[in-house]
C-alpha atoms as a PDB file:
ATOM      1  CA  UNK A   1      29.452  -3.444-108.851  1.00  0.00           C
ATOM      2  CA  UNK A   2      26.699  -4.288-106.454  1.00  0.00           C
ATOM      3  CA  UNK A   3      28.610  -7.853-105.482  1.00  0.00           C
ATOM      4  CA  UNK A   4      32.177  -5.860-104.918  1.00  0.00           C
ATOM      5  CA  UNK A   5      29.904  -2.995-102.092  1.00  0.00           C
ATOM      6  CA  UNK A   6      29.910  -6.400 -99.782  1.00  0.00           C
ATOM      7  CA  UNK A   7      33.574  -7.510-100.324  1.00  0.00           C
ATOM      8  CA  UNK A   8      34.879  -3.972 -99.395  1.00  0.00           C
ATOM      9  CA  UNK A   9      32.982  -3.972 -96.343  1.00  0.00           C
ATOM     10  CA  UNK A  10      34.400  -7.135 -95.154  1.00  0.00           C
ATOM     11  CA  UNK A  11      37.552  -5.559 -95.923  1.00  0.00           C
ATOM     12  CA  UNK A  12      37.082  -2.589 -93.874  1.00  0.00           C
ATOM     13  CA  UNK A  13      35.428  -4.579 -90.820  1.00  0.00           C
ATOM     14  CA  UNK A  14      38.510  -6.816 -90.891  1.00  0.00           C
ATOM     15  CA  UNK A  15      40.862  -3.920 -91.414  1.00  0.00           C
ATOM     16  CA  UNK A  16      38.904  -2.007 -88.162  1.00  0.00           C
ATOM     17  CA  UNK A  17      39.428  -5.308 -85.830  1.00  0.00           C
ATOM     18  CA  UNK A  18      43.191  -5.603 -86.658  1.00  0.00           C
ATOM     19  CA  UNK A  19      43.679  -1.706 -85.827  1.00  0.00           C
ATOM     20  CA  UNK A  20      42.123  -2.277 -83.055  1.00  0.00           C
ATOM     21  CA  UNK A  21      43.963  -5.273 -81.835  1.00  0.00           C
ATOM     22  CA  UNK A  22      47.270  -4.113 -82.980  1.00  0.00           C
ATOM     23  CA  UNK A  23      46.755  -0.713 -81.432  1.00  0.00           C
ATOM     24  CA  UNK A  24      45.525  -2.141 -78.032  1.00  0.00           C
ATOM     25  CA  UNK A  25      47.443  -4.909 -77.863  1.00  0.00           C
ATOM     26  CA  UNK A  26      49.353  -4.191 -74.762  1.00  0.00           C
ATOM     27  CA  UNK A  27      46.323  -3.655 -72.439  1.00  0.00           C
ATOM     28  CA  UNK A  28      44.372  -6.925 -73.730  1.00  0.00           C
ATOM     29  CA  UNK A  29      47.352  -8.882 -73.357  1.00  0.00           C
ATOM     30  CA  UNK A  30      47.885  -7.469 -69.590  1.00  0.00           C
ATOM     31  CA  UNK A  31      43.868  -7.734 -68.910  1.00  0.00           C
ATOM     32  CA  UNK A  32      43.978 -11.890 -70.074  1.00  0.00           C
ATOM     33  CA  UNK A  33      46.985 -11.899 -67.658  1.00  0.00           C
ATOM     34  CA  UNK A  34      45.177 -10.788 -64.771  1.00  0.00           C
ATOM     35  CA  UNK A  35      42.627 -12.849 -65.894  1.00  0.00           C
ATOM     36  CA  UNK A  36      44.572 -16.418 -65.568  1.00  0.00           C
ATOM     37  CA  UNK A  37      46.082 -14.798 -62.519  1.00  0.00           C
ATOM     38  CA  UNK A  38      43.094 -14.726 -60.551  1.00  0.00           C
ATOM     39  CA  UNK A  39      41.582 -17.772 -61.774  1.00  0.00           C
ATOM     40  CA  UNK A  40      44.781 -19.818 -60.378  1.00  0.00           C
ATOM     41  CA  UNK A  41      44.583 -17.783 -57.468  1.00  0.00           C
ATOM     42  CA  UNK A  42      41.125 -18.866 -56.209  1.00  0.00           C
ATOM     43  CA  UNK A  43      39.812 -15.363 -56.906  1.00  0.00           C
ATOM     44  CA  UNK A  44      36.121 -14.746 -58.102  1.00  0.00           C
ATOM     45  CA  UNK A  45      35.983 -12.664 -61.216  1.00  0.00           C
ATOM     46  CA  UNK A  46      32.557 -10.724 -62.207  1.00  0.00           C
ATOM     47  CA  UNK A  47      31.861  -8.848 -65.144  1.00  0.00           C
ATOM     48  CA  UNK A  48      27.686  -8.432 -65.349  1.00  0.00           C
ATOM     49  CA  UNK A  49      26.364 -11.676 -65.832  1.00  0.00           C
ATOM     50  CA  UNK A  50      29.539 -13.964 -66.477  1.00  0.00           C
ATOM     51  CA  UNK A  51      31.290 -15.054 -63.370  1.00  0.00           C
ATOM     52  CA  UNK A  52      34.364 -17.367 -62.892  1.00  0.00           C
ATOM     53  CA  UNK A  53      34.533 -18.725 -59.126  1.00  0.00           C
ATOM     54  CA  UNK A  54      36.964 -21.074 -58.254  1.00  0.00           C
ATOM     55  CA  UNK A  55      36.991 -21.177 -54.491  1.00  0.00           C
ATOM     56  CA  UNK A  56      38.818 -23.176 -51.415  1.00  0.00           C
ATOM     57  CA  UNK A  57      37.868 -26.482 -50.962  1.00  0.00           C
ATOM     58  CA  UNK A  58      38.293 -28.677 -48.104  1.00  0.00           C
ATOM     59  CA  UNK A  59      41.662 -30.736 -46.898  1.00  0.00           C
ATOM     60  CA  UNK A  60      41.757 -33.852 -47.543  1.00  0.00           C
ATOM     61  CA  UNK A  61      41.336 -35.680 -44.270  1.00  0.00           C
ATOM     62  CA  UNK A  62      44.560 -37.856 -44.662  1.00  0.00           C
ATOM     63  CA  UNK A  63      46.487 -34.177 -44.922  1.00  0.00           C
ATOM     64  CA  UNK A  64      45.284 -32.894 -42.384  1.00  0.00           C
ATOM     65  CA  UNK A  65      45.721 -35.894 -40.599  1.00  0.00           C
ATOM     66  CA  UNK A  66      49.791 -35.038 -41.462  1.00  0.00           C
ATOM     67  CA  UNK A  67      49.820 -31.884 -41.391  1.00  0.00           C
ATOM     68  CA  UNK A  68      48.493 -32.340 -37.233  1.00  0.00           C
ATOM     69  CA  UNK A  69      50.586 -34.906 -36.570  1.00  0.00           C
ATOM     70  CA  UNK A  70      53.690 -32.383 -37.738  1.00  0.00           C
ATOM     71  CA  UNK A  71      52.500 -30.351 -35.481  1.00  0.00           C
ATOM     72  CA  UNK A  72      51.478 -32.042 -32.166  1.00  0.00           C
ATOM     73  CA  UNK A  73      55.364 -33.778 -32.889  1.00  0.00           C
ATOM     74  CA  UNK A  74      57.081 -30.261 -32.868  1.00  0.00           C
ATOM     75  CA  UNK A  75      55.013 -29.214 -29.229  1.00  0.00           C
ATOM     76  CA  UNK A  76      56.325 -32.736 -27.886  1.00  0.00           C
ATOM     77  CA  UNK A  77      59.351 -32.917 -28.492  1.00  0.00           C
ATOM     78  CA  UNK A  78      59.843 -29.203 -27.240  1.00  0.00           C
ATOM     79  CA  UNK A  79      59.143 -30.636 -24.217  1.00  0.00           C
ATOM     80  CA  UNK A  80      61.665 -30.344 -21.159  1.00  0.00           C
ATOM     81  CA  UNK A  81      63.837 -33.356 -20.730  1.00  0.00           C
ATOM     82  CA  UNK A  82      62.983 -35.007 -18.207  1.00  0.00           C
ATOM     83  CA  UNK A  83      63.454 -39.035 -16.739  1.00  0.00           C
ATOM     84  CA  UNK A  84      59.918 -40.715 -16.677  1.00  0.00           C
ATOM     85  CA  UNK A  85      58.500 -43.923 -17.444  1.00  0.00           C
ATOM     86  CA  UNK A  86      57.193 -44.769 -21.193  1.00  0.00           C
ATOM     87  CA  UNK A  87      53.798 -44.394 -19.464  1.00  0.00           C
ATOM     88  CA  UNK A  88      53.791 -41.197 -18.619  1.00  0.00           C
ATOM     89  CA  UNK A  89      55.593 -40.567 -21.959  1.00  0.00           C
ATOM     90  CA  UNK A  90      52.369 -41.968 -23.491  1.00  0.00           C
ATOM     91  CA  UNK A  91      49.881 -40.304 -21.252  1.00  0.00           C
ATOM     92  CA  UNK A  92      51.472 -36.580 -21.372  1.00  0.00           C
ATOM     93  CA  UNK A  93      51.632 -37.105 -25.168  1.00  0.00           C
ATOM     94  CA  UNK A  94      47.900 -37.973 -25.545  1.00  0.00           C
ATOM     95  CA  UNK A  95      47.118 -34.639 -23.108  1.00  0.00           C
ATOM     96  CA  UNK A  96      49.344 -32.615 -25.914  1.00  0.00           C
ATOM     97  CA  UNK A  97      47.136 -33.962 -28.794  1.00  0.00           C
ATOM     98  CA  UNK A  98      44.086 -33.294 -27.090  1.00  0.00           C
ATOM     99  CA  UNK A  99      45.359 -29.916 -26.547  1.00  0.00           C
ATOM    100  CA  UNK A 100      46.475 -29.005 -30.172  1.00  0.00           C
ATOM    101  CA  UNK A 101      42.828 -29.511 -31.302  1.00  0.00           C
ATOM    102  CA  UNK A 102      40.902 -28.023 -28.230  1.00  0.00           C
ATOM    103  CA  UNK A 103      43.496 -24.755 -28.767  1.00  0.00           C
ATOM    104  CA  UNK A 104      42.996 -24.578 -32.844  1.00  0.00           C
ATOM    105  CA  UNK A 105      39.533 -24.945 -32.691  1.00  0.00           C
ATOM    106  CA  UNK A 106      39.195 -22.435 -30.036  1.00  0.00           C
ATOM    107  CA  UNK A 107      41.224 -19.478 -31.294  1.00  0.00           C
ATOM    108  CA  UNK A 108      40.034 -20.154 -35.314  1.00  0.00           C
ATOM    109  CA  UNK A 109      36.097 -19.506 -33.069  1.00  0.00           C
ATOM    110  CA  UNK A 110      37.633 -16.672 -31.322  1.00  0.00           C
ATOM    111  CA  UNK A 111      38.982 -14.968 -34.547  1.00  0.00           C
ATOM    112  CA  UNK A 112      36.035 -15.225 -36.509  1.00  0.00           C
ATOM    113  CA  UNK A 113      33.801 -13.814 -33.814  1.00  0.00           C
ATOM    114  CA  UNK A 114      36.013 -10.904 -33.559  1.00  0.00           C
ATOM    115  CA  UNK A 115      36.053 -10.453 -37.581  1.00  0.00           C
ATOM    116  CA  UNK A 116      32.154 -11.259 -37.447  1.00  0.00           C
ATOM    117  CA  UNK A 117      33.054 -13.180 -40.882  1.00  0.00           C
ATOM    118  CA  UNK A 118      32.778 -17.050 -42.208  1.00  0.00           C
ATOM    119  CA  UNK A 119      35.963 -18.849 -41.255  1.00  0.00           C
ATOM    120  CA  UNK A 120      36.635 -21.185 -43.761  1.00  0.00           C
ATOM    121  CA  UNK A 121      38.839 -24.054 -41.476  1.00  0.00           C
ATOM    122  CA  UNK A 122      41.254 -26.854 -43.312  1.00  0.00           C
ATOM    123  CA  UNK A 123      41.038 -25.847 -46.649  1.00  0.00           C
ATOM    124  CA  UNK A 124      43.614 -25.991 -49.266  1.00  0.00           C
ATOM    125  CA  UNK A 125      43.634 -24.168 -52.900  1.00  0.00           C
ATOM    126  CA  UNK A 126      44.917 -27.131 -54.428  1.00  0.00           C
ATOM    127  CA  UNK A 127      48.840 -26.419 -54.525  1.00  0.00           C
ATOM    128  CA  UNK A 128      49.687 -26.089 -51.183  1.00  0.00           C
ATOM    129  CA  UNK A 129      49.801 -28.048 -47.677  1.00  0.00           C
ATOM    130  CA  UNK A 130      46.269 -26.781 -46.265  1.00  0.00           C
ATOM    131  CA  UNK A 131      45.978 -23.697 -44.178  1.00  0.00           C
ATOM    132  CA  UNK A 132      44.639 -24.128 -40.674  1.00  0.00           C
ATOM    133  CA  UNK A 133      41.567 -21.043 -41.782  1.00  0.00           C
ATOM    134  CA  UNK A 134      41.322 -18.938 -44.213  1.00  0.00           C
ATOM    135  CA  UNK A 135      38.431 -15.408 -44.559  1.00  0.00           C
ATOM    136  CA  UNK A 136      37.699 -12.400 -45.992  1.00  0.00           C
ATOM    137  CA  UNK A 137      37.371  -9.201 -44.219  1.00  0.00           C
ATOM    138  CA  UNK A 138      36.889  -5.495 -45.528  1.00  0.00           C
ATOM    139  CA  UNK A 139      38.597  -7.032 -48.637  1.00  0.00           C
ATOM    140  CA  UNK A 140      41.150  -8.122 -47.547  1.00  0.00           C
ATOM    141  CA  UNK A 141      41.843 -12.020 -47.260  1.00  0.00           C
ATOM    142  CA  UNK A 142      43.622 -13.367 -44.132  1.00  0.00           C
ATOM    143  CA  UNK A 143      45.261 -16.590 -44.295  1.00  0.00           C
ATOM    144  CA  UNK A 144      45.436 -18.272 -40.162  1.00  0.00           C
ATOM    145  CA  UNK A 145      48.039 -19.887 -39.075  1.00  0.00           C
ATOM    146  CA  UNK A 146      47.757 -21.277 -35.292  1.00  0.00           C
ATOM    147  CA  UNK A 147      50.876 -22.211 -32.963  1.00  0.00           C
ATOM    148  CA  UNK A 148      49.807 -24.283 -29.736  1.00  0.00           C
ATOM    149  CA  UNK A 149      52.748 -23.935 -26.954  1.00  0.00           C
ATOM    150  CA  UNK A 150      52.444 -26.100 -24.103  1.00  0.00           C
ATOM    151  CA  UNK A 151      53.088 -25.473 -20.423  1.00  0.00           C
ATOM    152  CA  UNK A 152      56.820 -25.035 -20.321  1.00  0.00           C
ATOM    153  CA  UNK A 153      57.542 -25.375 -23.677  1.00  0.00           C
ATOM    154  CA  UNK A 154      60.041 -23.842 -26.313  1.00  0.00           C
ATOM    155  CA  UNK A 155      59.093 -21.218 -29.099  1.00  0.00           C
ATOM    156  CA  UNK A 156      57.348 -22.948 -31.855  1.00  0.00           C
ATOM    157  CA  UNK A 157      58.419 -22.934 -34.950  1.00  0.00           C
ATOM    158  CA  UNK A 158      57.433 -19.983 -36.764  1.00  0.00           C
ATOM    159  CA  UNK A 159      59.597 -18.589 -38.997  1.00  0.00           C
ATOM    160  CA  UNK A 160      59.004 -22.069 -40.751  1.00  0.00           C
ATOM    161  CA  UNK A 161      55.603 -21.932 -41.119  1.00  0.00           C
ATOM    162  CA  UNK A 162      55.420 -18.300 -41.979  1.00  0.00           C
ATOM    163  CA  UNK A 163      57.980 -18.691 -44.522  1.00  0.00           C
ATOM    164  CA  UNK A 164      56.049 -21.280 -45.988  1.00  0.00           C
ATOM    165  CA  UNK A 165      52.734 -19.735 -46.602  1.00  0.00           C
ATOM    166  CA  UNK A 166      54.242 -16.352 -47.922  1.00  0.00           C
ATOM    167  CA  UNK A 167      55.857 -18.763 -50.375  1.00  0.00           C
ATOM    168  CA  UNK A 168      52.588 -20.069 -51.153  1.00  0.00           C
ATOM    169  CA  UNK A 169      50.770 -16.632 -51.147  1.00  0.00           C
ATOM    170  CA  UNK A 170      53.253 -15.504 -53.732  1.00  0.00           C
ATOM    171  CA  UNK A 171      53.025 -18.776 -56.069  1.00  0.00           C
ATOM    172  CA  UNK A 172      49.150 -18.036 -56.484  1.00  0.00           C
ATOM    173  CA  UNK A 173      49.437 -14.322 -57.120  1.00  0.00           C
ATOM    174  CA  UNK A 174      46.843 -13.469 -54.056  1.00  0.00           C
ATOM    175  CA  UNK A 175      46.766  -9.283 -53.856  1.00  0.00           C
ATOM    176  CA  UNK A 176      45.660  -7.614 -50.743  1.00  0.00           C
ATOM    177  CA  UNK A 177      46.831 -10.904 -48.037  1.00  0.00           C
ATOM    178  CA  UNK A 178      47.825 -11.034 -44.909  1.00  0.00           C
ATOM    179  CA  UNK A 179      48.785 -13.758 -42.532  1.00  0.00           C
ATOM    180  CA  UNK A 180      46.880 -14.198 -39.005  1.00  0.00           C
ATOM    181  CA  UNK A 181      49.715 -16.166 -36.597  1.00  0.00           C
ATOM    182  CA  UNK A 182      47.932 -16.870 -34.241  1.00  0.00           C
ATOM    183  CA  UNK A 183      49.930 -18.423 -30.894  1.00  0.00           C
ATOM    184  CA  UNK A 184      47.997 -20.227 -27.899  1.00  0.00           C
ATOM    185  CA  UNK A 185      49.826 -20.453 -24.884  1.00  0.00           C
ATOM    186  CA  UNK A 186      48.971 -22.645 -21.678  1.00  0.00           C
ATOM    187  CA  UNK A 187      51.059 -20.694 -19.632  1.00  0.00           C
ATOM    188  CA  UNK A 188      50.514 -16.683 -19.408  1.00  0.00           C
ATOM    189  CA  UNK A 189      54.121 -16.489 -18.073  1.00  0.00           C
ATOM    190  CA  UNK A 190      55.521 -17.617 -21.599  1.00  0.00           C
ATOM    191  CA  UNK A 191      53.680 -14.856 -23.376  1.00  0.00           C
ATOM    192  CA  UNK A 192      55.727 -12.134 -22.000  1.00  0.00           C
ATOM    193  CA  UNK A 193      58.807 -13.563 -23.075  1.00  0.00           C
ATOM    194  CA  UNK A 194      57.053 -13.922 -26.632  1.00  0.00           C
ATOM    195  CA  UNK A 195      55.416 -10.441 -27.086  1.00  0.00           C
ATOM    196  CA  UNK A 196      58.774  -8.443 -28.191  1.00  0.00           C
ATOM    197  CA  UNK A 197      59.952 -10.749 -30.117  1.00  0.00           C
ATOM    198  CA  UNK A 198      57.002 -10.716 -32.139  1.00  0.00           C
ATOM    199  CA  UNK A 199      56.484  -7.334 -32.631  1.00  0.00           C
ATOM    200  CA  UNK A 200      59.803  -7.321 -35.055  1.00  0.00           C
ATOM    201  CA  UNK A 201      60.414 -10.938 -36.032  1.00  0.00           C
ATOM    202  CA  UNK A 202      58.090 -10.531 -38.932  1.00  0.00           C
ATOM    203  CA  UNK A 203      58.558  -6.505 -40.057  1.00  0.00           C
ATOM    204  CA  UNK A 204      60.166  -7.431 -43.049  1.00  0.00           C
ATOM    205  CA  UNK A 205      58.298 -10.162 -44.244  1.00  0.00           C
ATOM    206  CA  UNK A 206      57.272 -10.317 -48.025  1.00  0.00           C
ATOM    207  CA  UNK A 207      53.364 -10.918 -46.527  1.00  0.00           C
ATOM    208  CA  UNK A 208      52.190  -8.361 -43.913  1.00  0.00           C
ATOM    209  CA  UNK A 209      51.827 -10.543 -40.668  1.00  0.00           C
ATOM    210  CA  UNK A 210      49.907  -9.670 -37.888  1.00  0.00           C
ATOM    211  CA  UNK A 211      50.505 -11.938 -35.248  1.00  0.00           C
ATOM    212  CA  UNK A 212      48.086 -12.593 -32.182  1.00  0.00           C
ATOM    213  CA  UNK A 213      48.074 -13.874 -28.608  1.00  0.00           C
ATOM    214  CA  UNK A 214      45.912 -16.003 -26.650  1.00  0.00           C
ATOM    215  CA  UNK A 215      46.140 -17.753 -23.455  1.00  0.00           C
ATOM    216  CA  UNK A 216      43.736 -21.150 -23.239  1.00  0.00           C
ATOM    217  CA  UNK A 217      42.202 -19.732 -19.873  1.00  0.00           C
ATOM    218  CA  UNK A 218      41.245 -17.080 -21.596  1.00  0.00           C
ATOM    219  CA  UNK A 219      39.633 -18.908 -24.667  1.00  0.00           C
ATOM    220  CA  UNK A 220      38.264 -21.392 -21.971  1.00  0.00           C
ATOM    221  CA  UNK A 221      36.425 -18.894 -20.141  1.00  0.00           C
ATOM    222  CA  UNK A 222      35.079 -16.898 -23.482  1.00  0.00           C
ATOM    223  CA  UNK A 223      33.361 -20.216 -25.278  1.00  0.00           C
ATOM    224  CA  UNK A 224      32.493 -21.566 -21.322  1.00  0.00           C
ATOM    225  CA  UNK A 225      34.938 -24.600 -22.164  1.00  0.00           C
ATOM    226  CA  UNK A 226      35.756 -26.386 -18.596  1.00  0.00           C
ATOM    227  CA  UNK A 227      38.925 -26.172 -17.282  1.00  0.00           C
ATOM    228  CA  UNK A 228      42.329 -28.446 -18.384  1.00  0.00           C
ATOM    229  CA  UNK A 229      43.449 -30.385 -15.054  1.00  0.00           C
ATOM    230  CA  UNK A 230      46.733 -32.677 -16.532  1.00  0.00           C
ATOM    231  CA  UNK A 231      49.419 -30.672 -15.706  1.00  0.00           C
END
């Protein structure tokens, strides 16, 4: 009898584990969801010492070469019509690239010292087209999106962009996100015109978005940056 005691407790032990599994079966199976959720999301996962991080890395330069370039084409050729030489064409389209990256760099610098948080800049989370910043604060993450207008120029495309990253957003299962549009205008008479129309264009949206104004003479004078004079 005394070699049968250890086959009936194998018995029972393997008995115990398949209760167990077949009577919390729905709550495992929703926890290992979660869990592959979060990992393709980007999110950190910690339970006591094991950890799973699989964070933002930086955009490749050749995308965000593209991605710029999409960009800087869409402020051009919002430009007013107008008859000039291919000279002027060339120099006023220089002053608009210049611009773009003055203007992103100095509203992603204004954000973050308002959060007081990292700003991660040009990173991608491997699926998508890059974001122009991304950081965490009280929680929540906040995906940035920056719009450069130039003087006399047409609304930028928004509703693109913003439709683009809530696409994204959703694909990677990110909880608790909201998007950071953040618009830089040359001129301070365009931003009046702007102002109601973004306080309902995005209501509905899918992502919360909380969109956000700025004037280069204003981010000019807060980092001491000297004035623009090509206009």
């Amino acid at each position: 009898m005394g070699h049968i005691a250890p086959l009936i407790q194998t018995i029972l032990w393997v008995g115990l584990i398949a209760g167990i599994i077949w009577r919390f079966h729905a709550p495992i199976y929703g926890l290992l969801v979660a869990l592959q959720r979060r990992v393709e999301a980007g999110s950190n996962i910690k339970a006591g010492p094991f950890e799973i991080t699989d964070q933002l890395r930086p955009q490749d330069p050749n995308a965000q070469k593209e991605k710029a370039a999409a960009e800087i084409e869409d402020v051009i050729s919002d430009q007013p019509s107008v008859a000039t030489t291919i000279k002027t064409l060339e120099k006023s389209a220089t002053s608009i690239h210049n611009r773009y990256f003055q203007a992103e760099d100095l509203v992603l610098r204004a954000i973050q010292s308002e959060y007081g948080v990292p700003m991660h800049r040009q990173v991608t989370a491997g699926r998508d087209s890059g974001f122009d910043g991304v950081f965490t604060s009280s929680g929540k993450t906040n995906v940035v999106e920056v719009k450069y207008i130039a003087r006399k120029g047409k609304s930028p495309r928004m509703r693109e962009s913003i439709h683009r990253l809530t696409k994204i957003i959703e694909q990677y299962h990110w909880q608790n996100t909201q998007i950071i549009l953040a618009l830089v205008f040359e001129s301070q008479e365009d931003v009046k015109q702007q102002a109601e129309i973004l306080s309902i264009g995005f209501s509905e949206n899918a992502v919360p978005v909380i969109p956000r104004i700025f004037t280069m003479a204003e981010l000019e004078a807060k980092f001491g940056v000297g004035g623009h004079d090509e206009h």
